[in-house]
N, C-alpha and C. Protein backbone atom coordinates (compact mmCIF):
# COMPACT_ATOMS: atom_id res chain seq x y z
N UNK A 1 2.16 -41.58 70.72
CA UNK A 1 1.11 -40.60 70.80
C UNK A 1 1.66 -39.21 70.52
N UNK A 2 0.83 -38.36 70.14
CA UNK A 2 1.19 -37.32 69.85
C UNK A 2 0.83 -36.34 70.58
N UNK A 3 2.10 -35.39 71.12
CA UNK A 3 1.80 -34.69 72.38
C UNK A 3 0.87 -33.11 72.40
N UNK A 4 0.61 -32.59 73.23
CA UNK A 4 0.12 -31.44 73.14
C UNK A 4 1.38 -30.84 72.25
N UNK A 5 2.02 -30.53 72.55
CA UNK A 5 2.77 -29.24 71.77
C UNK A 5 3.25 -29.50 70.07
N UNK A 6 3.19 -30.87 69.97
CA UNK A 6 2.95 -31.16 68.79
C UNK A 6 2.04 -31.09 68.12
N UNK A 7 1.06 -31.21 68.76
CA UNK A 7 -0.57 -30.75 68.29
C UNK A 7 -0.51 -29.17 67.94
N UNK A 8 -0.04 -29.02 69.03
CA UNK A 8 -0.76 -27.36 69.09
C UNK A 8 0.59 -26.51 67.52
N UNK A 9 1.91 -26.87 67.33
CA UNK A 9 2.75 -27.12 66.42
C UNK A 9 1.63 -27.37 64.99
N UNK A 10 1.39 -28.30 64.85
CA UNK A 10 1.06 -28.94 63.41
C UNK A 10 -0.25 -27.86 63.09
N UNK A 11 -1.52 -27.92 64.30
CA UNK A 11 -2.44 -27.21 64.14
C UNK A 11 -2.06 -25.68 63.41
N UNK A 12 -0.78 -24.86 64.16
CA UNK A 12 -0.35 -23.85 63.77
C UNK A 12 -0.15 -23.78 62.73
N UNK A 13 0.75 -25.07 62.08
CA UNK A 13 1.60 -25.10 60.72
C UNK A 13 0.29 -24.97 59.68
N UNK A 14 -0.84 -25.94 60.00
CA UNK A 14 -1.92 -26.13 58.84
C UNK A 14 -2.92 -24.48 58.67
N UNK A 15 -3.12 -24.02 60.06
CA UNK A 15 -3.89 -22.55 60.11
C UNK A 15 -3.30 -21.94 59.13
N UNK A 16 -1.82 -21.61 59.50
CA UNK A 16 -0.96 -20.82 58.41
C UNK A 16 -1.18 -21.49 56.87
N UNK A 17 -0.67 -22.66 56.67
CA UNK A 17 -0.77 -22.74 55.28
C UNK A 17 -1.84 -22.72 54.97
N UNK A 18 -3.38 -22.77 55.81
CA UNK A 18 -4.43 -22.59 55.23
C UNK A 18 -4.85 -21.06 55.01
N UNK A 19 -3.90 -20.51 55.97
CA UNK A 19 -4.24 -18.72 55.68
C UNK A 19 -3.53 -18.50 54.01
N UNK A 20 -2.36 -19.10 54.05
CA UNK A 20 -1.17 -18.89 52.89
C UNK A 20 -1.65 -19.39 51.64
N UNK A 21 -2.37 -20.39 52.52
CA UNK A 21 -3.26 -20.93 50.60
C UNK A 21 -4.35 -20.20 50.25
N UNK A 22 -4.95 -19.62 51.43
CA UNK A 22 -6.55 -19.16 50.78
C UNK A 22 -5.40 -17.40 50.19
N UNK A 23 -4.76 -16.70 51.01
CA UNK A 23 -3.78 -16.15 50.63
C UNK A 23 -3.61 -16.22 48.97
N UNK A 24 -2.95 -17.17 49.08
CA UNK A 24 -2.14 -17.70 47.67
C UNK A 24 -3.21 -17.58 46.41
N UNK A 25 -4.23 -18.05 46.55
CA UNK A 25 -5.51 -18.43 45.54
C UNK A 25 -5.96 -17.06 45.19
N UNK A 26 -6.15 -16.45 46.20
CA UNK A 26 -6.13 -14.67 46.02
C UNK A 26 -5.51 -13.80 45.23
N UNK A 27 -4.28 -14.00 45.43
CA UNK A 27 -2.86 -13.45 45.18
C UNK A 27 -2.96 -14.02 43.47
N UNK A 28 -2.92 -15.32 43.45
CA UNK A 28 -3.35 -16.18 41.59
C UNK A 28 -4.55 -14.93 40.99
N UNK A 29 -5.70 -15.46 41.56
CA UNK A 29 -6.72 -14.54 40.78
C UNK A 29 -6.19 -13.09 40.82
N UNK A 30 -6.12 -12.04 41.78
CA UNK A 30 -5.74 -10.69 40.91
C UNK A 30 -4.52 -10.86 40.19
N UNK A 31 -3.75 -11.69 40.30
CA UNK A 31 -2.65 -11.38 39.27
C UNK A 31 -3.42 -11.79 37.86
N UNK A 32 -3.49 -12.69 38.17
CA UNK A 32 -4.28 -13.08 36.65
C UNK A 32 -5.32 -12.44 35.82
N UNK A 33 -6.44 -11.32 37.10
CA UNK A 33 -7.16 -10.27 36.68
C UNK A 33 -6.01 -9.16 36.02
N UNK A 34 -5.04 -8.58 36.77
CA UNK A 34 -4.17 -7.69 36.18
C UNK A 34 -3.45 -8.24 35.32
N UNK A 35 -3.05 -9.06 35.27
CA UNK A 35 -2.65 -9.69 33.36
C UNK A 35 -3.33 -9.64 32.35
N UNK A 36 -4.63 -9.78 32.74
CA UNK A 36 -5.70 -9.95 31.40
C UNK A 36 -6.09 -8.55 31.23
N UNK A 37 -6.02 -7.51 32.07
CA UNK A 37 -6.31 -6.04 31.99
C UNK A 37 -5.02 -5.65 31.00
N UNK A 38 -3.76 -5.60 32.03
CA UNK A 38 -2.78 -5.47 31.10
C UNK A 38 -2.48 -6.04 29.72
N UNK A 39 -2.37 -7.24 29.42
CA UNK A 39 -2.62 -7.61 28.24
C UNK A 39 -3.59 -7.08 27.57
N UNK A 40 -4.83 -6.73 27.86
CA UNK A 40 -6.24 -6.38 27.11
C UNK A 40 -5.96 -5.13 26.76
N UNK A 41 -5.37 -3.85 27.45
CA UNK A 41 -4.83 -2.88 27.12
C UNK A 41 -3.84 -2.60 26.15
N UNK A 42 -2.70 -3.50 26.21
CA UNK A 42 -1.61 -3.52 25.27
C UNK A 42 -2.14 -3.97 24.06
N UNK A 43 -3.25 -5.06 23.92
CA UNK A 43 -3.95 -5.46 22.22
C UNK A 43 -4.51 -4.48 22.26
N UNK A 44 -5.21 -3.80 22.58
CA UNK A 44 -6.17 -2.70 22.66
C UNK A 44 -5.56 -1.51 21.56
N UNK A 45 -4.62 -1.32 21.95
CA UNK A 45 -3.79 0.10 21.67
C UNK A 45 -3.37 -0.47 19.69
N UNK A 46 -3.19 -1.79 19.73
CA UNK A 46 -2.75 -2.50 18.62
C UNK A 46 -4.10 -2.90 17.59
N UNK A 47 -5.57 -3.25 18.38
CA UNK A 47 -6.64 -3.25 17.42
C UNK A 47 -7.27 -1.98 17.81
N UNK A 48 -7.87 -1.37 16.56
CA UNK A 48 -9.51 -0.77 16.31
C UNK A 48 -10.43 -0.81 15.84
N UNK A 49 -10.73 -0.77 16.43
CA UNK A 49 -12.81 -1.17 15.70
C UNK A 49 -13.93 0.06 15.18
N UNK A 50 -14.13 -0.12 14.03
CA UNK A 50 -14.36 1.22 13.53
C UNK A 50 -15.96 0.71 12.93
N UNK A 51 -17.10 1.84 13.37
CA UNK A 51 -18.70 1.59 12.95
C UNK A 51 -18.81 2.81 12.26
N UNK A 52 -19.59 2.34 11.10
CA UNK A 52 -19.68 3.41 10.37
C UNK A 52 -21.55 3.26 9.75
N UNK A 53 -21.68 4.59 9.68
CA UNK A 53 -23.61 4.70 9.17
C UNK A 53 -23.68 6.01 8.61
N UNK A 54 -24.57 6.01 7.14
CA UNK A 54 -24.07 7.16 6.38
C UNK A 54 -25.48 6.93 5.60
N UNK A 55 -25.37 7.48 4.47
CA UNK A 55 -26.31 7.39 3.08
C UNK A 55 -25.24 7.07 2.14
N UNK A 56 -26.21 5.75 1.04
CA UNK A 56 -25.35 5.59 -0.27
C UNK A 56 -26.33 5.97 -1.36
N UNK A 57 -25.93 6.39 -2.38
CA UNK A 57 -26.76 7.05 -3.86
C UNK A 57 -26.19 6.14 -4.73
N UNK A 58 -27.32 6.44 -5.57
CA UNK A 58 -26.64 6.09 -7.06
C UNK A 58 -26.96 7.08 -8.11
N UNK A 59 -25.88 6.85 -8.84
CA UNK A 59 -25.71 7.85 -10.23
C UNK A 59 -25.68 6.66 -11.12
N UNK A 60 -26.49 7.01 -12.29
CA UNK A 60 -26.50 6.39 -13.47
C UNK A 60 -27.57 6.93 -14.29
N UNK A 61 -28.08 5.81 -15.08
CA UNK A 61 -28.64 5.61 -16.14
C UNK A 61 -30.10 6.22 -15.60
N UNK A 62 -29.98 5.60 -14.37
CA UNK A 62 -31.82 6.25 -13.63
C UNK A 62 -31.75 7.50 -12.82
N UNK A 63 -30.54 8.00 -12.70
CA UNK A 63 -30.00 8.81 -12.01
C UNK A 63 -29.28 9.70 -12.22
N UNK A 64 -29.53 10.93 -13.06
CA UNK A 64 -29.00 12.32 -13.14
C UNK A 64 -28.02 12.62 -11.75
N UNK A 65 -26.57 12.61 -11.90
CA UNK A 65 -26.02 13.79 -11.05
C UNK A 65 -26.28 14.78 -10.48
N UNK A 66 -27.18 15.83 -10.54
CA UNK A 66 -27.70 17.06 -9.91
C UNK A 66 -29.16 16.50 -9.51
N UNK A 67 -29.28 15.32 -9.47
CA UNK A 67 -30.37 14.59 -8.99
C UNK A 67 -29.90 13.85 -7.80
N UNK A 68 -28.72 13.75 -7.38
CA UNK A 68 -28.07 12.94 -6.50
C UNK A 68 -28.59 12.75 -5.16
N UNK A 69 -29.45 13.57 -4.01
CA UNK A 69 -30.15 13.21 -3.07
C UNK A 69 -31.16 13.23 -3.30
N UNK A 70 -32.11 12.98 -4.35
CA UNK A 70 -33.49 12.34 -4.61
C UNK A 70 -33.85 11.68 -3.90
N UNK A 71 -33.12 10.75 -3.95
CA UNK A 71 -33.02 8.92 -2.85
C UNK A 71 -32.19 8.71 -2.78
N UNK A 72 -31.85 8.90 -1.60
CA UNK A 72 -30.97 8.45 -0.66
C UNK A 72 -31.27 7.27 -0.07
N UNK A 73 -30.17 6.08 0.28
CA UNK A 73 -30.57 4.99 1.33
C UNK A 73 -29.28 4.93 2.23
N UNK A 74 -29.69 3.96 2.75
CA UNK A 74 -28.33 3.76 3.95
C UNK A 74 -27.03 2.79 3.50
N UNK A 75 -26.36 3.09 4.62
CA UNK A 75 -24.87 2.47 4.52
C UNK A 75 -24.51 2.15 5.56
N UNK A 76 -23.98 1.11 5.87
CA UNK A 76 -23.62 0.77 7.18
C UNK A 76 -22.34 -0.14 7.04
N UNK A 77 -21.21 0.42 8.17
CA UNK A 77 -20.01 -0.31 7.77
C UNK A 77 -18.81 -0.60 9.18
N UNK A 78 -18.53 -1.48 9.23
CA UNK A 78 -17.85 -1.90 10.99
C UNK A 78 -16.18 -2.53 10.02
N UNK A 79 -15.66 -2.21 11.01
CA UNK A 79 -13.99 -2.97 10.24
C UNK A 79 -13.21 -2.96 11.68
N UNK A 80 -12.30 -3.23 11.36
CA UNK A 80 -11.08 -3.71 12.31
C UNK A 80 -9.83 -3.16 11.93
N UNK A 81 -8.92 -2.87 12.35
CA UNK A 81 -7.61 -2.11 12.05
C UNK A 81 -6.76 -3.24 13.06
N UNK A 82 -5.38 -3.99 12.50
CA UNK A 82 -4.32 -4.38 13.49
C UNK A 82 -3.06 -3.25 13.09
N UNK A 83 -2.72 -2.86 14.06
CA UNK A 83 -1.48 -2.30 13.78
C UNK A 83 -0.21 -2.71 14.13
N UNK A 84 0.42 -3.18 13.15
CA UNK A 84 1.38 -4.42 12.60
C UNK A 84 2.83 -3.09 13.17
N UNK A 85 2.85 -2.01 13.00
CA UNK A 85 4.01 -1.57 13.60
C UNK A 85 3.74 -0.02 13.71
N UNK A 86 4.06 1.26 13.33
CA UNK A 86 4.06 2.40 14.02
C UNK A 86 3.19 3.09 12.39
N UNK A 87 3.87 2.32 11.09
CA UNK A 87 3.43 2.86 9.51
C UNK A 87 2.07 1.89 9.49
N UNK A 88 2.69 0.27 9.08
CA UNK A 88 2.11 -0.55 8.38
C UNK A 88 0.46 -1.27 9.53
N UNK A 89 -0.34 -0.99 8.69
CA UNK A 89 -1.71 -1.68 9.49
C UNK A 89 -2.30 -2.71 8.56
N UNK A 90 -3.16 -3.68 8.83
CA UNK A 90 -3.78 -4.70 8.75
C UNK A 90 -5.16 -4.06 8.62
N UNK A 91 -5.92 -4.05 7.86
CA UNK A 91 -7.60 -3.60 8.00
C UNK A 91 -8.57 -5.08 7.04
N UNK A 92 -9.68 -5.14 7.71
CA UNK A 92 -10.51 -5.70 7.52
C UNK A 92 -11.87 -5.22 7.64
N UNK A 93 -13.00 -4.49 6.44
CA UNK A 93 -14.08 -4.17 6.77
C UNK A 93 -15.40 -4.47 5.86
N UNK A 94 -16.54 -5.10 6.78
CA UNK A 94 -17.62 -5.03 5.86
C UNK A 94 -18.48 -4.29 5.62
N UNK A 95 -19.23 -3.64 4.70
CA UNK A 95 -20.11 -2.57 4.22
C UNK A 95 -21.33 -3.45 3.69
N UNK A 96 -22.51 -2.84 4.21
CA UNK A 96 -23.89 -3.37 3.89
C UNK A 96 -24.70 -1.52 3.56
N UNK A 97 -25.24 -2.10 2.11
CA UNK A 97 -25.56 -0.24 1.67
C UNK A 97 -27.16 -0.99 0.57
N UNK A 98 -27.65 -0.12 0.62
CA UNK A 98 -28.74 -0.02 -0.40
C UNK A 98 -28.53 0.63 -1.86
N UNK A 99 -29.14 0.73 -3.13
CA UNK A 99 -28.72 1.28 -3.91
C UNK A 99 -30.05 1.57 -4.56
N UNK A 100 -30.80 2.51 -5.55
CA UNK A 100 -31.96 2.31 -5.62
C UNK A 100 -31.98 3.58 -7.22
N UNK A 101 -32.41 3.23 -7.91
CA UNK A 101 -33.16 4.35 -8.92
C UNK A 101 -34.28 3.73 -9.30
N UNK A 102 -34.87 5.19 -9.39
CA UNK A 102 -36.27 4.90 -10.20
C UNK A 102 -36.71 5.85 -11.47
N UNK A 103 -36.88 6.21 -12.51
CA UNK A 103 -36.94 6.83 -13.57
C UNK A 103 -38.55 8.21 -13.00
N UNK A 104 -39.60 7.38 -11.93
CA UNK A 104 -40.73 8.31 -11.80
C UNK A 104 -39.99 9.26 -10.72
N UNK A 105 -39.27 9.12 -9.98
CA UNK A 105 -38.56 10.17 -9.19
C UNK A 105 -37.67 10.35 -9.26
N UNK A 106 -36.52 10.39 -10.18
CA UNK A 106 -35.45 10.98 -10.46
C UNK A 106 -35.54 11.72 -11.60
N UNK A 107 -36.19 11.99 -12.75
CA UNK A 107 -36.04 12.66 -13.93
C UNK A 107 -37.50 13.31 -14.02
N UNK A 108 -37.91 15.02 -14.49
CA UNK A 108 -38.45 15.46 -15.14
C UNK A 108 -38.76 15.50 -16.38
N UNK A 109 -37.96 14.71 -17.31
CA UNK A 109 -38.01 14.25 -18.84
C UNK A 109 -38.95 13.59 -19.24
N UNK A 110 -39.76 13.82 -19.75
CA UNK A 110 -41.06 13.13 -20.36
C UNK A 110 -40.55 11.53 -21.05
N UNK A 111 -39.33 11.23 -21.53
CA UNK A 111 -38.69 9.83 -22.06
C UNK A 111 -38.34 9.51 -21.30
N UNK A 112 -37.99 9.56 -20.03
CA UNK A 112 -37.20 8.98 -18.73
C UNK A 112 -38.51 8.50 -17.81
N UNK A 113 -39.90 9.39 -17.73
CA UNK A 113 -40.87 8.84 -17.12
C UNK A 113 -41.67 7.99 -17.84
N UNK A 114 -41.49 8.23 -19.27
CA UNK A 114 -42.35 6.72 -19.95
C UNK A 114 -41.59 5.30 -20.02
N UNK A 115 -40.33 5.68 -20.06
CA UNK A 115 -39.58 4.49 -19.82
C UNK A 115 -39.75 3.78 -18.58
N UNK A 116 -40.19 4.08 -17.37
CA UNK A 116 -40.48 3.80 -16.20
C UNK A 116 -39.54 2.60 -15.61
N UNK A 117 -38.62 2.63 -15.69
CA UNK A 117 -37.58 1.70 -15.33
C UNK A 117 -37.00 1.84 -13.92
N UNK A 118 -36.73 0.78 -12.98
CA UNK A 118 -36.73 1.87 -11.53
C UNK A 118 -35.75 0.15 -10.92
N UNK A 119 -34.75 0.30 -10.13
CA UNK A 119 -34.35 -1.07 -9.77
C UNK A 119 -34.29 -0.61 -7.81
N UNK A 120 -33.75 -1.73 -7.62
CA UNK A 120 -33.44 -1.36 -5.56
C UNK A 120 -32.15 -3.03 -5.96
N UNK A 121 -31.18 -2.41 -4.89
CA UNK A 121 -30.34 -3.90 -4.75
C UNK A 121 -29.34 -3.48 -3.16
N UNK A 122 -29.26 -4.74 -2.57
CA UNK A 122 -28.46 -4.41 -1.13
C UNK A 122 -27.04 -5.17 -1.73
N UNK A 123 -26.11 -4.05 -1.39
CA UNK A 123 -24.90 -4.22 -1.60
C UNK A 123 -24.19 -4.46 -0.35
N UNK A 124 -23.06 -5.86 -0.55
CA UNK A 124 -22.12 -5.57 0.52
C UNK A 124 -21.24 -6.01 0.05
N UNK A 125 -20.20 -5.65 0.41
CA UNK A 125 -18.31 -5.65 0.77
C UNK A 125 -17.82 -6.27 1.43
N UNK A 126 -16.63 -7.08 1.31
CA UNK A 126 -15.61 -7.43 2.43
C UNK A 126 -14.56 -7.12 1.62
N UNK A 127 -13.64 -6.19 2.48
CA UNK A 127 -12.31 -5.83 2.28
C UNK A 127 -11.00 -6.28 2.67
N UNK A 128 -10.47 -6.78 2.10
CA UNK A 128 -9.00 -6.92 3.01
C UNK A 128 -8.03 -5.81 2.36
N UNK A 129 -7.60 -5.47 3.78
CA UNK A 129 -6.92 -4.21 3.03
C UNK A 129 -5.15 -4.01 4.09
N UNK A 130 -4.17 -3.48 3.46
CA UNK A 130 -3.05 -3.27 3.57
C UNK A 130 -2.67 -1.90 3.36
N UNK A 131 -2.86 -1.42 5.07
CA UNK A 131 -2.41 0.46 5.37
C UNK A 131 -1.19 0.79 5.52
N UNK A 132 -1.05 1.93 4.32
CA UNK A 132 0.46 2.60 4.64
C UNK A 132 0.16 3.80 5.41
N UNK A 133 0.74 4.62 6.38
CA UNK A 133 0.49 6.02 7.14
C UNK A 133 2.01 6.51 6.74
N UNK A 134 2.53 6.80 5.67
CA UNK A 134 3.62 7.34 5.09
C UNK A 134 4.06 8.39 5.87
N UNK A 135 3.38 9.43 6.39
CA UNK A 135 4.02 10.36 7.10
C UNK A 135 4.53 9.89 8.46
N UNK A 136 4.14 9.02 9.09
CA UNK A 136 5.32 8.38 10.29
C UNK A 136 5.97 7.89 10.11
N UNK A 137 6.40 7.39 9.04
CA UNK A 137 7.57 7.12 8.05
C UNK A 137 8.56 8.02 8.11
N UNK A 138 8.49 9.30 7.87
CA UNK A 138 9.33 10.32 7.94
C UNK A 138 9.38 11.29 9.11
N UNK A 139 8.48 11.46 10.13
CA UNK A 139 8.00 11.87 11.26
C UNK A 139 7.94 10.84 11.98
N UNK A 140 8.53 11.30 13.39
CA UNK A 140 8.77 10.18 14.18
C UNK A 140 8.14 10.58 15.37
N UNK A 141 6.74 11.04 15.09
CA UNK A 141 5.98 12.04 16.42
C UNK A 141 4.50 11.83 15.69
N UNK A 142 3.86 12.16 17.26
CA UNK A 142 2.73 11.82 16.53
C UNK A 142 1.84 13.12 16.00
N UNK A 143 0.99 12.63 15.12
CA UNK A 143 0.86 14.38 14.21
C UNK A 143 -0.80 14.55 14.04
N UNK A 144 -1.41 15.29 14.00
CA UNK A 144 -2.86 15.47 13.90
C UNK A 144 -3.56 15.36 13.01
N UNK A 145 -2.52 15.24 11.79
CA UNK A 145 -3.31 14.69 10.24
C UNK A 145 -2.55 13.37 10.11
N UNK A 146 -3.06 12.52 9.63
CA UNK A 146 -2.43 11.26 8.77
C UNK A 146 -2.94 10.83 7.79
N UNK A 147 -2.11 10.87 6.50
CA UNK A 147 -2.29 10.72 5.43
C UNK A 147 -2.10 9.14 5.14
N UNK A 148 -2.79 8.66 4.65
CA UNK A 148 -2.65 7.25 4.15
C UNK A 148 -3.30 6.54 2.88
N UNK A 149 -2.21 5.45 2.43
CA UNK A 149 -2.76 4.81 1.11
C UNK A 149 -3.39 3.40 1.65
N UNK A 150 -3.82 2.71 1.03
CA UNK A 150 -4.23 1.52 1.47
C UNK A 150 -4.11 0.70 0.06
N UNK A 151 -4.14 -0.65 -0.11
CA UNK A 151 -4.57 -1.24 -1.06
C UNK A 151 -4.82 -3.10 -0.38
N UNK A 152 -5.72 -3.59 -1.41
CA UNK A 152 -6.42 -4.98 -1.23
C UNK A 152 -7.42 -5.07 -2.06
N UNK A 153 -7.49 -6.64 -2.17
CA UNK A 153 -8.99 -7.71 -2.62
C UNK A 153 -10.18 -6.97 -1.62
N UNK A 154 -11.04 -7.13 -2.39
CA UNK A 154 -12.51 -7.05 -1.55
C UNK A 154 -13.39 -8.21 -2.39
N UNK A 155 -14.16 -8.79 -2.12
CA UNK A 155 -15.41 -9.02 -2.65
C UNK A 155 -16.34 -8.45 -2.22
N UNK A 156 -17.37 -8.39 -3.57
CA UNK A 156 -18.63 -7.89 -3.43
C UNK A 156 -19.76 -8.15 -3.85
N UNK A 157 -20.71 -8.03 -3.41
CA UNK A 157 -22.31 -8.92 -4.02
C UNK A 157 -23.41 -7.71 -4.35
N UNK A 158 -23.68 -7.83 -5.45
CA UNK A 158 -24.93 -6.76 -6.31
C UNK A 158 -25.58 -7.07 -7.31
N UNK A 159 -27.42 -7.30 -6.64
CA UNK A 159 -28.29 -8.01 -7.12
C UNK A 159 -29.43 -7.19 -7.53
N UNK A 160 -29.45 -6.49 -8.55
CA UNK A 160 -30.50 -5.51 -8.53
C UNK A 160 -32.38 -6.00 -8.80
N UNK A 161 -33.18 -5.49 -8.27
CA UNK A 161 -34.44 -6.34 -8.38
C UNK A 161 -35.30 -4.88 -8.96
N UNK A 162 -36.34 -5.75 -9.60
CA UNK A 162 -37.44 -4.57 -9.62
C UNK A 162 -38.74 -5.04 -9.80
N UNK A 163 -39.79 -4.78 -9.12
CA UNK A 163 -41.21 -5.23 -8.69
C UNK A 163 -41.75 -5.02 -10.22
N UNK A 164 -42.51 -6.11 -11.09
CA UNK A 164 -43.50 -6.48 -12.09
C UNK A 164 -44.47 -5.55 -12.13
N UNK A 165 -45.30 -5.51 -13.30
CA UNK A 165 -46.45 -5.28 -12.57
C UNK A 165 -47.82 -6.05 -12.12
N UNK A 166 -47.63 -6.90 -12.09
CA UNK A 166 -48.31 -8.15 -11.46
C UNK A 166 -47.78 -8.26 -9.73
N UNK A 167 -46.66 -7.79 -9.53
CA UNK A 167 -46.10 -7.16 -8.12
C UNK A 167 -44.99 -8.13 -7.29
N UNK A 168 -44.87 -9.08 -8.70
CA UNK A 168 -43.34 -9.91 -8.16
C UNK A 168 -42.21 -9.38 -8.57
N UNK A 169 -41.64 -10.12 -7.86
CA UNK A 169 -40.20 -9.09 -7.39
C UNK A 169 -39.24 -10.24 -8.64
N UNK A 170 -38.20 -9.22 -9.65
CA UNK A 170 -37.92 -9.62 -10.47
C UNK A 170 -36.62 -9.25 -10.51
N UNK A 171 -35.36 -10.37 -10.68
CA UNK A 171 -34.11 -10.25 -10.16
C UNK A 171 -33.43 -9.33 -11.92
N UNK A 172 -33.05 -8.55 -12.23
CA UNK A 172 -32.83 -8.02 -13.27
C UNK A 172 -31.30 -8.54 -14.09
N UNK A 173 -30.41 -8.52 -13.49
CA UNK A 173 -29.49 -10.06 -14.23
C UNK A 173 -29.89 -10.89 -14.96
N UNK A 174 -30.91 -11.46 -14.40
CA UNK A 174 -31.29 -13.09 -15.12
C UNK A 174 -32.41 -12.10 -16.26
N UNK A 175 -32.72 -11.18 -16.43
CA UNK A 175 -33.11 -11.05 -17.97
C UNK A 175 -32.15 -10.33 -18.66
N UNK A 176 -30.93 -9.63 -18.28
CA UNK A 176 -29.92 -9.32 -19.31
C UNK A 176 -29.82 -7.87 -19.51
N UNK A 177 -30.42 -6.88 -18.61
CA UNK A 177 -30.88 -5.51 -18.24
C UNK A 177 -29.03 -4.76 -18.56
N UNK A 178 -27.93 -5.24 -18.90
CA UNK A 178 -26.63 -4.76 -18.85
C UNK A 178 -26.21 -5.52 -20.12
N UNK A 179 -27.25 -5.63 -20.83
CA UNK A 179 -26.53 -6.61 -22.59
C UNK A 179 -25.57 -7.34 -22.11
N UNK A 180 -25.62 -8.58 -20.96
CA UNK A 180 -24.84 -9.82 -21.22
C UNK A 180 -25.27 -10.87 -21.81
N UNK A 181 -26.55 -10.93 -22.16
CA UNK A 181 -27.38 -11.96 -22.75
C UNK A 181 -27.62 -11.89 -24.42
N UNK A 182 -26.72 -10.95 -25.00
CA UNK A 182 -27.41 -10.08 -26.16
C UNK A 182 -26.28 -11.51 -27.15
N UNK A 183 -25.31 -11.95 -27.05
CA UNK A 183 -24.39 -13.17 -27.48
C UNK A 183 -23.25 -12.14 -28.33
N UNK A 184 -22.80 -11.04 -27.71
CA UNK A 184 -21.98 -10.41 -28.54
C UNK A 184 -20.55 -10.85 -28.32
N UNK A 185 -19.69 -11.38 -28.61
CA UNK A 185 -17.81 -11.99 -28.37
C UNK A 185 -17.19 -10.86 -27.72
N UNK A 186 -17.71 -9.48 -28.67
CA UNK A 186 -16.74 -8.95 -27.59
C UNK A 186 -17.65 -8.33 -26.61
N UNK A 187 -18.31 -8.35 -25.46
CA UNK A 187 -19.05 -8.28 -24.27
C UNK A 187 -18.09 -9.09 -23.40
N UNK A 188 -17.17 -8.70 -22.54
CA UNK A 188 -16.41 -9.88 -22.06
C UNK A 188 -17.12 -9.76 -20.60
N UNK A 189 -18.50 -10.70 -20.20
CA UNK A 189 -18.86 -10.73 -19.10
C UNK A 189 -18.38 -11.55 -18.04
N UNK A 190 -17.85 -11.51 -17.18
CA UNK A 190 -17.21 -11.97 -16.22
C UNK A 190 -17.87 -11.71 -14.76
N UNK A 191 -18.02 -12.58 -13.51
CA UNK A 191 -18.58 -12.47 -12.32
C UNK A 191 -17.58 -11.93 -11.36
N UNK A 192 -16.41 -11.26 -12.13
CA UNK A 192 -15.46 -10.83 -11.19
C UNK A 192 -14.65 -9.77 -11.64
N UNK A 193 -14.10 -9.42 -11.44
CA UNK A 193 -13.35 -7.92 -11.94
C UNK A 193 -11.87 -7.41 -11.30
């Protein structure tokens, strides 16, 4: 049999390790909260996340230069920065923009408004890109300007449309609006660049 003081012994031993475990389980979770803070801080300092919202124009053929905020549309653009060491960064960003001319509101020219030619197309981007910050290269402090080159692949998608007048919407590619359809050899049309 097992005596009082052995009882009252074991009872003690289990209180404690049950204080030491609920203890212990405690002690696990904030450490593990302050690891994931700390860690989350240290990537932190290493990624950035960059939102961007602006106006994009177009200049061309429907679009006089000193005509340039006629129409205006939007731009919208989010990316990521890793910073691979103190110079060299990692960037990744996509851009979603509008693009738009129209010949009845961009030109006063009596041949530019009978031509009545007018397109809209949503453009977007993905960049991969490879940042140099050259001046911490030679400066070993941190400085209030930074100059930088970048280079990378992007792809990009641009579909220009323009409403009939019957009022369907008409993809301007597929009739040849940029003489790729005209069968000339040297036209070297390509879907990539």
């Amino acid at each position: 049999m097992v005596s009082f003081l052995e009882r009252s012994i074991l009872r003690t031993y289990l209180n404690t390790f049950a204080v030491s475990y609920h203890f212990f389980k405690k002690s696990i979770v904030v450490f593990c909260c302050c690891f994931f803070l700390i860690v989350n801080t240290s990537i932190s300092q290493r990624i950035k996340v960059a939102v961007g919202f602006g106006a994009s124009m177009y200049v061309g053929d429907l679009q006089k230069r000193e005509e340039l905020f006629v129409q205006p549309s939007t731009a919208f653009s989010v990316g990521a920065t890793y910073n691979l060491n103190d110079y060299w960064k990692a960037r990744v960003d996509l851009s979603l923009l509008t693009v738009r001319g129209d010949d009845k509101i961009n030109s006063s020219a009596f041949y530019t408004r009978a031509r009545n030619l007018n397109f809209r197309s949503t453009v977007w981007e993905l960049a991969f890109l490879s940042e140099l910050d050259f001046l911490n290269i030679f400066l070993k402090r941190e400085t209030l300007i930074t100059p930088y080159v970048f280079l990378g692949p992007s792809i990009f998608h641009f579909n220009p449309t323009t409403i009939d007048r019957n009022g369907n919407k008409v993809r301007l590619h597929n009739i040849g609006t940029e003489g790729q359809l005209l069968g000339n050899p040297d036209y070297d049309y390509r879907k990539y660049s």
